[in-house]
Protein backbone atom coordinates (compact mmCIF):
# COMPACT_ATOMS: atom_id res chain seq x y z
CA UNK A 1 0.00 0.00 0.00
CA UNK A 2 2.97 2.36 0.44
CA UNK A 3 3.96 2.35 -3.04
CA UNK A 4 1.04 3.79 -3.70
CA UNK A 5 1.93 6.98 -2.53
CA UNK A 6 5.30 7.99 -4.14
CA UNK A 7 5.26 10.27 -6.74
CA UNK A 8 5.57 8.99 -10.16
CA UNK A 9 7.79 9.28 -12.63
CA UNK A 10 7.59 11.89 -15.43
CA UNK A 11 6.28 10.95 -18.55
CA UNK A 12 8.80 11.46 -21.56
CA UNK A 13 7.81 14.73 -23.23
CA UNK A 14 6.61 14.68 -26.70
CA UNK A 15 8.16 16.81 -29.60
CA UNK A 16 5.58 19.32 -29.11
CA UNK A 17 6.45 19.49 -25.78
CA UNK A 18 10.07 19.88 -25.96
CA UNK A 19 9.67 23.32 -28.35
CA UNK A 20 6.87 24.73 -26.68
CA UNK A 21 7.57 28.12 -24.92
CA UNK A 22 11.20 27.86 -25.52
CA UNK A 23 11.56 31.34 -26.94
CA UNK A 24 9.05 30.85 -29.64
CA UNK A 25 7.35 33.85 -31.49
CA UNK A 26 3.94 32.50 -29.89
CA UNK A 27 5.66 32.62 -26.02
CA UNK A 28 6.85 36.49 -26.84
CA UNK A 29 3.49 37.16 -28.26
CA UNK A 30 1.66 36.01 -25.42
CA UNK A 31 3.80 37.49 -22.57
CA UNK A 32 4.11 40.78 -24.55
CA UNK A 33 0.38 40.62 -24.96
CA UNK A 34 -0.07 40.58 -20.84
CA UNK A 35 2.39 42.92 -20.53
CA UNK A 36 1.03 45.66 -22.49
CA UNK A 37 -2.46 44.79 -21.16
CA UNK A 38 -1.54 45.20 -17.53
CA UNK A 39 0.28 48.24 -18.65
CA UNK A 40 -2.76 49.66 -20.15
CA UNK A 41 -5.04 48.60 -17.14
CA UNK A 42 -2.24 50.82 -15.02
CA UNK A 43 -2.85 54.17 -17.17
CA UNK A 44 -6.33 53.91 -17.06
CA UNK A 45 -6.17 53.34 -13.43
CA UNK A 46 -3.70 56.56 -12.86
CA UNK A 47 -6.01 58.25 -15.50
CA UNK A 48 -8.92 58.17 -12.93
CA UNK A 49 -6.92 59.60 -10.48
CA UNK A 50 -5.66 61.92 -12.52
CA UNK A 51 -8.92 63.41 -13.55
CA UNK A 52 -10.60 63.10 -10.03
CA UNK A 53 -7.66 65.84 -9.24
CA UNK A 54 -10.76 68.54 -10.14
CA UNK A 55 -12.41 67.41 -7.58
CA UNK A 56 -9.91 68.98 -5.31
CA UNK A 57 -9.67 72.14 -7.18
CA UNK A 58 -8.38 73.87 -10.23
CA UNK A 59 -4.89 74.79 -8.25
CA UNK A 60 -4.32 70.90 -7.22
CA UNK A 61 -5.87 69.50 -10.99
CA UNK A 62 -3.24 72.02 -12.71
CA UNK A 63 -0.74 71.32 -10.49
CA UNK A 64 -1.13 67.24 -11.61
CA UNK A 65 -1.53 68.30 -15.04
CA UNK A 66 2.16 70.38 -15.20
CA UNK A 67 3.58 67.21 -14.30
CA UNK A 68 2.90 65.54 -17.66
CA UNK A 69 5.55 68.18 -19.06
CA UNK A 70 8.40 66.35 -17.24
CA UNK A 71 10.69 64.25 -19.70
CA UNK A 72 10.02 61.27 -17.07
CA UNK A 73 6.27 61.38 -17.56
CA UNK A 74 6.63 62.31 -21.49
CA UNK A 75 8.98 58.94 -21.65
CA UNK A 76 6.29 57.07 -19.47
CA UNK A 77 3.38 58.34 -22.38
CA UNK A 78 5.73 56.81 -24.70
CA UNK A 79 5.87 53.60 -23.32
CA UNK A 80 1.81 53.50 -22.72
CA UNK A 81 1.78 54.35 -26.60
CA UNK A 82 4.44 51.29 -27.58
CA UNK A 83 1.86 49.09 -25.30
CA UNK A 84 -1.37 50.79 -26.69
CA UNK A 85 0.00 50.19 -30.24
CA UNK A 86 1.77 46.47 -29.75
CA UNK A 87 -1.26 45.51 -27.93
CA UNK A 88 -4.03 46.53 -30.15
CA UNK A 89 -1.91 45.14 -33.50
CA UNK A 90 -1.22 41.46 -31.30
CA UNK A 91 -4.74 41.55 -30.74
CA UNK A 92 -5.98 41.76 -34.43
CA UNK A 93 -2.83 39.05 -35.07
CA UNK A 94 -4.42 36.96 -32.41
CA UNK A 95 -8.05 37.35 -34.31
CA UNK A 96 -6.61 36.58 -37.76
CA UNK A 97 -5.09 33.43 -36.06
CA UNK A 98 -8.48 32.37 -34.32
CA UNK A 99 -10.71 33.39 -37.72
CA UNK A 100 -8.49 32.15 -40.70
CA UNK A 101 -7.33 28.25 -40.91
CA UNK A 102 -4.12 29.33 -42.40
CA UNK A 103 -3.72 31.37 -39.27
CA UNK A 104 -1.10 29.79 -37.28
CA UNK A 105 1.24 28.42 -40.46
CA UNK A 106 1.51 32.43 -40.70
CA UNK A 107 1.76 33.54 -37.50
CA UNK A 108 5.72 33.77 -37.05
CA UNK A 109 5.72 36.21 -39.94
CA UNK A 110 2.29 37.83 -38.75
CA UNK A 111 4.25 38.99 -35.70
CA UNK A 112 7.25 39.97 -37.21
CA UNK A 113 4.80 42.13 -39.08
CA UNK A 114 3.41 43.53 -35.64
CA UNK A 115 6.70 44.44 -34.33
CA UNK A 116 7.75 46.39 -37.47
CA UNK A 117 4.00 48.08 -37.89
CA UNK A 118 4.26 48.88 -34.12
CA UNK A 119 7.68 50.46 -34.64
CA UNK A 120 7.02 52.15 -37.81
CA UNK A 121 3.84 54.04 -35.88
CA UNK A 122 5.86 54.45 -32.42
CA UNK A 123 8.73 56.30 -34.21
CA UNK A 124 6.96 59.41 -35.15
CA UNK A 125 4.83 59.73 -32.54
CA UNK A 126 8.06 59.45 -29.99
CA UNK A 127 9.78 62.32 -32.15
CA UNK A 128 6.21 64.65 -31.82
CA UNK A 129 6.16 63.38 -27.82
CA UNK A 130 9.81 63.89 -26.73
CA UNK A 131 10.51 67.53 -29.29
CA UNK A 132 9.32 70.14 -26.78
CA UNK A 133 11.56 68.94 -24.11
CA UNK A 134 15.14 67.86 -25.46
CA UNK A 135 16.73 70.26 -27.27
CA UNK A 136 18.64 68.32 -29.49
CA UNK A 137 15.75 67.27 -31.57
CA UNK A 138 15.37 71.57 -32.64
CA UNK A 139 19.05 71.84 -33.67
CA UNK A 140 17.55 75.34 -35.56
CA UNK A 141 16.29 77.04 -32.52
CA UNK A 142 17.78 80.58 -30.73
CA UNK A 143 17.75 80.81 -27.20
CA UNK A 144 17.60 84.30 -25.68
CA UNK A 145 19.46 84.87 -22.94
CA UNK A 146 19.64 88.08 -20.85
């Protein structure tokens, strides 16, 4: 009756097995796709909080809002816009996937393709977010100085 009770041995893994979520397009995809979610779930959370600064005052609600000028804060907004865009493309990736039976041969080169769209659409948006604050993006402008 003791026997009964030690653990058994593992069963041999089969070739799926062994590949799966080794570093695989489809394990990036998925953790990215979390990732950005949970990041987006964040904003919106701070975005409430942010807005329910009125409710304290104009003073206290401008206050909040000067701190979005801060490079810190304009680098955070980038980052929510890489997760907005990643996340949104990965999602209609994951749809063509689940809707199309040629889905999954394709999807290695379907997210390559969401990387590079999500790159291609975070690069001028991180030039229009980041030019009022660092200088070296205006290479044309005068400063006064008295």
């Amino acid at each position: 009756m003791r026997f009964l009770f030690l653990p058994l041995p593992p069963l041999p893994a089969t070739r799926i097995e062994e590949i799966m979520y080794k570093g695989q397009s489809g394990m990036w995809s998925w953790l990215l796709h979390r990732i950005t979610g949970l990041a987006i779930l964040l904003f919106l959370l701070l975005h409430i909080v942010d807005i329910s600064m009125i409710g304290f005052g104009p003073q206290a609600y401008d206050e909040s809002i000067a701190l979005f000028d801060s490079v810190i804060v304009r680098l955070l907004s980038l980052a929510l816009i890489g997760a907005v865009l990643l996340h949104g493309f990965n999602g209609l990736r994951i749809m063509v996937i689940d809707f199309w039976r040629k889905g999954v041969r394709y999807q290695v080169l379907m997210f390559v393709i969401v990387l590079v769209i999500t790159v291609v659409g975070f690069i001028p948006l991180a030039y229009y977010i980041l030019y009022p604050v660092l200088p070296f993006l205006h290479p044309h402008a005068t400063t006064i100085t008295k």
